[in-house]
Protein backbone atom coordinates (compact mmCIF):
# COMPACT_ATOMS: atom_id res chain seq x y z
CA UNK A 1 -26.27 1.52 -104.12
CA UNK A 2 -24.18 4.04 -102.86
CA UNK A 3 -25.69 7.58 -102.30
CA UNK A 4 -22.95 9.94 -104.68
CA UNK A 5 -23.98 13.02 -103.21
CA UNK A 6 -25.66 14.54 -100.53
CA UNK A 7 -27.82 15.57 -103.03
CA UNK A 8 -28.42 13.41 -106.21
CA UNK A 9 -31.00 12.89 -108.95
CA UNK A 10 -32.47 9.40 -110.17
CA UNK A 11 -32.03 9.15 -114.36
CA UNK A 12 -33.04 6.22 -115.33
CA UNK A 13 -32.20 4.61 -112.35
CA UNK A 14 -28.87 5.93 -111.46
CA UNK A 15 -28.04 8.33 -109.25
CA UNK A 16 -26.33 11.45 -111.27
CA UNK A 17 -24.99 13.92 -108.25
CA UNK A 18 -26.25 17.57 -108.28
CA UNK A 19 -23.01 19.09 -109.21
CA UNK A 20 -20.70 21.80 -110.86
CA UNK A 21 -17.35 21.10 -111.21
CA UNK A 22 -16.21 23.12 -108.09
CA UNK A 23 -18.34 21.17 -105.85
CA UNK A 24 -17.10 17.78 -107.56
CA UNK A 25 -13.23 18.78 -107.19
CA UNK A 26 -13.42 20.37 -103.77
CA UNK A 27 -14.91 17.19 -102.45
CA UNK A 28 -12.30 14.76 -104.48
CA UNK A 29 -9.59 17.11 -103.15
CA UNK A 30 -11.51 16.68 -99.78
CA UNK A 31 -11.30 12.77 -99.92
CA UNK A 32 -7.72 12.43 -100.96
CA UNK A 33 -6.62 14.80 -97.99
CA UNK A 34 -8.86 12.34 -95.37
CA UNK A 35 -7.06 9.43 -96.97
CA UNK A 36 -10.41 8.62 -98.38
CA UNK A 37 -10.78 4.97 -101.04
CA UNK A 38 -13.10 6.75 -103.31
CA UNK A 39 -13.84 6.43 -107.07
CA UNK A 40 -15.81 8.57 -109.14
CA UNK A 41 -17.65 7.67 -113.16
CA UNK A 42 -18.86 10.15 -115.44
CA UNK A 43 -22.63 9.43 -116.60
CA UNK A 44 -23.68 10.12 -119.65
CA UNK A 45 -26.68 9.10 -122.05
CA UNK A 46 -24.77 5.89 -123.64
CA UNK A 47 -22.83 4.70 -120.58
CA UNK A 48 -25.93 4.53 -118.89
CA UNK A 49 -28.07 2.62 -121.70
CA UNK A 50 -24.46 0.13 -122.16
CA UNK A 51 -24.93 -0.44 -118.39
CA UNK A 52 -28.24 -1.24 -117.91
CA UNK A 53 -27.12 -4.68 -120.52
CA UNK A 54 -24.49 -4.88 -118.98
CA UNK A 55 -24.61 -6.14 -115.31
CA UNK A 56 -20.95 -5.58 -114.19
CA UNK A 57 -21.10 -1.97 -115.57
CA UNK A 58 -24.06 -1.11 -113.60
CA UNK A 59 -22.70 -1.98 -110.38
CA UNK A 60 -19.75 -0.18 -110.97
CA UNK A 61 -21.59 3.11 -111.52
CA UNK A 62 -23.62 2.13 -108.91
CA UNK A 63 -21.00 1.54 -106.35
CA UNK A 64 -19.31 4.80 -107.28
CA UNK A 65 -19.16 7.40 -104.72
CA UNK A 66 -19.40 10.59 -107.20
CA UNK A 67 -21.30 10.44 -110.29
CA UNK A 68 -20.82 13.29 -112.25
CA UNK A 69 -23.09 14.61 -114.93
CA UNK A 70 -21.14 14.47 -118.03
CA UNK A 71 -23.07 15.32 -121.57
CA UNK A 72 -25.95 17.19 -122.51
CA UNK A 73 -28.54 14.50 -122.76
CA UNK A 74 -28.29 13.82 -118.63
CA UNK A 75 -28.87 18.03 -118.45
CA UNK A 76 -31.93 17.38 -120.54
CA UNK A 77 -33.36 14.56 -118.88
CA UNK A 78 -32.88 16.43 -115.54
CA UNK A 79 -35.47 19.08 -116.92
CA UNK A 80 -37.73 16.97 -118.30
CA UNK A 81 -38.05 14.99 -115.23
CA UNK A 82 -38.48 18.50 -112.76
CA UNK A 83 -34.50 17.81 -111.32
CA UNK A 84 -31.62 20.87 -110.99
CA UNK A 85 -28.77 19.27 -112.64
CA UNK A 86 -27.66 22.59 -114.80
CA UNK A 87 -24.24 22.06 -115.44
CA UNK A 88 -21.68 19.29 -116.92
CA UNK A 89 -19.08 17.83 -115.34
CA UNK A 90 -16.55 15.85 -117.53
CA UNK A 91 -13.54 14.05 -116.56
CA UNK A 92 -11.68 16.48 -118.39
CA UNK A 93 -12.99 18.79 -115.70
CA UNK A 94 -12.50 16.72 -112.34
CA UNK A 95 -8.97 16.13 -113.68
CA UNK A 96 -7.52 19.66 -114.22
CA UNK A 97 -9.59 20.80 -111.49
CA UNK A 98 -8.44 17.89 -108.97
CA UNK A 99 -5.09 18.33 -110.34
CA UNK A 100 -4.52 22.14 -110.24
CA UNK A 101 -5.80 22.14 -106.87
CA UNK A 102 -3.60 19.74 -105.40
CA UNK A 103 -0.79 21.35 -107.01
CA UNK A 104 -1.43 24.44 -104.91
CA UNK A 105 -0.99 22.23 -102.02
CA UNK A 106 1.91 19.99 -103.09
CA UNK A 107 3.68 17.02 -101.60
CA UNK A 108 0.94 14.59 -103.50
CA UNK A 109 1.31 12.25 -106.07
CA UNK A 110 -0.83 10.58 -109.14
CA UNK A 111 -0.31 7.33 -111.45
CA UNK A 112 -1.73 6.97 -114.45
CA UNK A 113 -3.07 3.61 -116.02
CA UNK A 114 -3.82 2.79 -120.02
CA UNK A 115 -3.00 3.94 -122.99
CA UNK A 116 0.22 3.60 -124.54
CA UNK A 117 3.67 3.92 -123.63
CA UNK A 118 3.99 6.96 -126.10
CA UNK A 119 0.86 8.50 -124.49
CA UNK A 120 1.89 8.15 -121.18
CA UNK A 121 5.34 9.41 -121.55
CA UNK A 122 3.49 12.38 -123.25
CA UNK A 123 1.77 12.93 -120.32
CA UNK A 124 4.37 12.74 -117.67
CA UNK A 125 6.04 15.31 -119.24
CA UNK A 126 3.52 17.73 -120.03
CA UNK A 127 2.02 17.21 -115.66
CA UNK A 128 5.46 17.73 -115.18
CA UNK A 129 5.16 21.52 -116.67
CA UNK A 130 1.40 22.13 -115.81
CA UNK A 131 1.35 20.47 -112.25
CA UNK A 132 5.23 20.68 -110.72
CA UNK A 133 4.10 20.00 -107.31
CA UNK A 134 2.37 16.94 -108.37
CA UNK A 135 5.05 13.93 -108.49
CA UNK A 136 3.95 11.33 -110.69
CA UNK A 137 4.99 8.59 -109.47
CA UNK A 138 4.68 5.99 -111.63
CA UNK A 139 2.37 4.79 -115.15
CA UNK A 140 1.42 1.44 -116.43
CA UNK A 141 0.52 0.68 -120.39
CA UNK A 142 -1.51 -2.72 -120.06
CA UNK A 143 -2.26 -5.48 -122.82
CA UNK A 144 -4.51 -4.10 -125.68
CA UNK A 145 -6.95 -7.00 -124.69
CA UNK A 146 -10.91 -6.58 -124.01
CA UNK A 147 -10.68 -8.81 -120.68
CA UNK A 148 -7.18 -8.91 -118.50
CA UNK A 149 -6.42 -12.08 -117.27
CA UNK A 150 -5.56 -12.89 -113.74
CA UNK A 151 -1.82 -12.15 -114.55
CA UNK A 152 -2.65 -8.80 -116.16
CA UNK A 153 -4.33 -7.78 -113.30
CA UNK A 154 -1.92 -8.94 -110.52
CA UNK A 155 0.96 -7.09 -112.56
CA UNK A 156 -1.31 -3.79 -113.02
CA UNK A 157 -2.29 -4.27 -109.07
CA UNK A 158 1.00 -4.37 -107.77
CA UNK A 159 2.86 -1.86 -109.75
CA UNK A 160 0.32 0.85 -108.33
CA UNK A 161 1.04 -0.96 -104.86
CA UNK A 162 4.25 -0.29 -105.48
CA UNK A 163 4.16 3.61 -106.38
CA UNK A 164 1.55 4.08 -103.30
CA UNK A 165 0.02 6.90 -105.83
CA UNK A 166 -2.99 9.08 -103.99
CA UNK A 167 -4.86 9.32 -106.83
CA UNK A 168 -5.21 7.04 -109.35
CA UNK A 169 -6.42 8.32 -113.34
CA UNK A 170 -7.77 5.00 -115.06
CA UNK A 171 -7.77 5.77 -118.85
CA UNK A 172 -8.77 1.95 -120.43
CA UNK A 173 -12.50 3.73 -122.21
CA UNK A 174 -15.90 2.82 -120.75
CA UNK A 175 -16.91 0.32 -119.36
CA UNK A 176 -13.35 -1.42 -118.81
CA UNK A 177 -12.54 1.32 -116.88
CA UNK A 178 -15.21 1.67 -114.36
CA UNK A 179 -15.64 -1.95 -114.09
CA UNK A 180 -11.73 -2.47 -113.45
CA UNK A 181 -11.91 0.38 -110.82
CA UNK A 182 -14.85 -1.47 -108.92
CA UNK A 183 -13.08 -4.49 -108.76
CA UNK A 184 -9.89 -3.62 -107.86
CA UNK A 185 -10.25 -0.82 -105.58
CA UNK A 186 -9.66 -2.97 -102.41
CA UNK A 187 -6.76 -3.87 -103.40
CA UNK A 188 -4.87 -1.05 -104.59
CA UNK A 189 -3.31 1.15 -102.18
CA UNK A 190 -4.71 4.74 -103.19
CA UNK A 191 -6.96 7.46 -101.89
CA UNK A 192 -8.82 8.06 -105.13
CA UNK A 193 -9.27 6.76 -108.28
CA UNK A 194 -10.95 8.65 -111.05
CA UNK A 195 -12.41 6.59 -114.48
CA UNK A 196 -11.38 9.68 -117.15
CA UNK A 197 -11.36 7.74 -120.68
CA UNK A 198 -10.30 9.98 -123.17
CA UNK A 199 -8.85 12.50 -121.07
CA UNK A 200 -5.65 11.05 -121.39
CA UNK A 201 -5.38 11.15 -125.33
CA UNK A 202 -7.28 14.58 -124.95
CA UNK A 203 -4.30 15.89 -122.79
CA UNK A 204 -1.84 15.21 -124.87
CA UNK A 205 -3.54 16.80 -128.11
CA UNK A 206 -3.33 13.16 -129.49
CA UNK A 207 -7.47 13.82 -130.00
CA UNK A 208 -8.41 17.12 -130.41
CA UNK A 209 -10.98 18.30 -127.98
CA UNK A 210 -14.26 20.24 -129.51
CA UNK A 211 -14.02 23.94 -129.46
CA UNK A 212 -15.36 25.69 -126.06
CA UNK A 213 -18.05 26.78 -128.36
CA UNK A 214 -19.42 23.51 -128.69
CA UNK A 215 -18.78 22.43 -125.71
CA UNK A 216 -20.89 25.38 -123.80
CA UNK A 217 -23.91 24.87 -126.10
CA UNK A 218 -23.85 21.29 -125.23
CA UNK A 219 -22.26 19.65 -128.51
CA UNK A 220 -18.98 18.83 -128.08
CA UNK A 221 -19.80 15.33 -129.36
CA UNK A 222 -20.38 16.62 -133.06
CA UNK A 223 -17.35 17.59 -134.02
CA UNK A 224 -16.08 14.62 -132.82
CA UNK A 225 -18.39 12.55 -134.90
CA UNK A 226 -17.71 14.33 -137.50
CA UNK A 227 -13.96 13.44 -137.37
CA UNK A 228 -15.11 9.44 -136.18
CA UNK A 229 -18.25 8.61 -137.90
CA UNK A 230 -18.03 5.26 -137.83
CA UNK A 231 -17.28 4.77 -134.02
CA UNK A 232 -19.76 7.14 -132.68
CA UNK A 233 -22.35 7.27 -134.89
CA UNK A 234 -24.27 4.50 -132.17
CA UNK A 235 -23.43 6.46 -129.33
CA UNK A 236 -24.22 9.75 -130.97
CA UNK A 237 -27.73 8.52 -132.59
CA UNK A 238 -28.87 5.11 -131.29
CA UNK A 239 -28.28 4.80 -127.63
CA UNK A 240 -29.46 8.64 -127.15
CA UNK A 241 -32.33 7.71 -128.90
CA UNK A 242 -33.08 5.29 -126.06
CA UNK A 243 -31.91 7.40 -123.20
CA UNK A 244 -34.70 9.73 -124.28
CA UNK A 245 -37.11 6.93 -124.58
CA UNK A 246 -36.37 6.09 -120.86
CA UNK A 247 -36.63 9.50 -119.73
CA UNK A 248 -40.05 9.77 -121.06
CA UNK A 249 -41.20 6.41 -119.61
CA UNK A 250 -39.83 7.57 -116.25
CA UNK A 251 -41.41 11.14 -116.15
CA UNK A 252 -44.42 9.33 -117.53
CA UNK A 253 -44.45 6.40 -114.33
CA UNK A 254 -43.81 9.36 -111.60
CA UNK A 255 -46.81 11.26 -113.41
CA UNK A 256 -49.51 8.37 -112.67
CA UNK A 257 -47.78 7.54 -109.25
CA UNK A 258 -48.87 10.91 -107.70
């Protein structure tokens, strides 16, 4: 297991970097200058409970060198078990953070993988008008499939080769995403890869993002449930259900250890 942060916090058995988003983008920003091969995950209460069944997952979040705080529930379980995590960090965040700041500096470039070809046309245009001095350099729509094959994956691999992108935004949804960063990150040719999901349909207004209002009072995931019941009403009710269960078993286990 790679150690995310100089300083980091153990939730459930993952370590969740103690974090705001300035610290997480001036050390991406950091990485990608120093030709760094780092990835970063966001953590949150049903990523980690879909990892720990799901073996692949975990060692992708594991093997990540910045895992960010993202969602309420790991701010919660940080105070209940005595940590100092006070503050989210979404992928929304470490992108238009990583991406302003870069544009400041100019001269780098970005690729963006998943979605659609609509999407990602969408997006070219709009970085185009947000982030001038930002080239991207190239984008890839994959197969709607749950597993790539061997083919997928060389094609997807050597496109990016071919851009030679410094970062690399991965929007395929959790856990394709992480798990497709993890495996392939020795054998693309970038400085950083970040797993950001949503982000892309988020940046593009194709999903509308929950009001700052929710999203400072920790709730940004009830409007969307709201909007997707049936999609999110596990991830919403179930597997934060069992997050909290596994919070209280640890704080309970590092009582009686004392």
């Amino acid at each position: 297991m790679k150690l995310v942060d100089e300083v980091s916090e153990s939730i459930i058995g993952y370590s969740v970097a103690v974090v705001n988003i300035e610290k997480s983008v001036k050390k991406i920003v950091r990485w990608i200058e120093e030709s760094e091969r780092k990835y970063f995950v966001c953590a949150n209460p049903h990523s980690l409970i879909v990892a720990d069944s799901d073996d692949d997952f975990k060692e992708a979040i594991q093997n990540a060198d910045l895992v960010t705080p993202d969602g309420a529930g790991i701010l919660l379980a940080s105070w209940i078990l005595g940590g100092a995590i006070g503050e989210r960090v979404t992928g929304y965040d470490v992108f238009e953070g990583v991406m302003s700041q870069l544009n400041q500096k100019s001269g780098f470039t970005c690729f963006f993988l998943g979605s659609t070809e609509e999407t990602l046309k969408k997006i070219v245009r709009r970085a185009e008008v947000d982030f001038p001095n930002v080239k991207v350099c190239g984008t890839y729509s994959p197969p709607y499939k749950t597993i790539f094959s061997r083919e997928d994956n060389d094609a997807i691999v050597a496109e990016i080769n071919r851009a030679k992108p410094d970062i690399l935004w991965v929007g395929l949804t959790a856990p394709k995403q992480e798990k497709w960063i993890n495996e392939h990150l020795d054998k693309i040719d970038v400085k950083f890869a970040g797993a950001i999901g949503a982000v892309f349909d988020f940046y593009v207004g194709n999903i509308k993002r929950s009001h700052s209002f929710f999203q400072n009072i920790g709730l940004e995931w009830l409007p969307r449930l709201l909007q997707e019941p049936r999609r999110l009403w596990k991830r919403s009710f179930v597997s934060s259900y069992l997050f909290l269960v596994k919070v209280l078993k640890q704080k309970y286990f590092t009582m009686i250890s004392r």
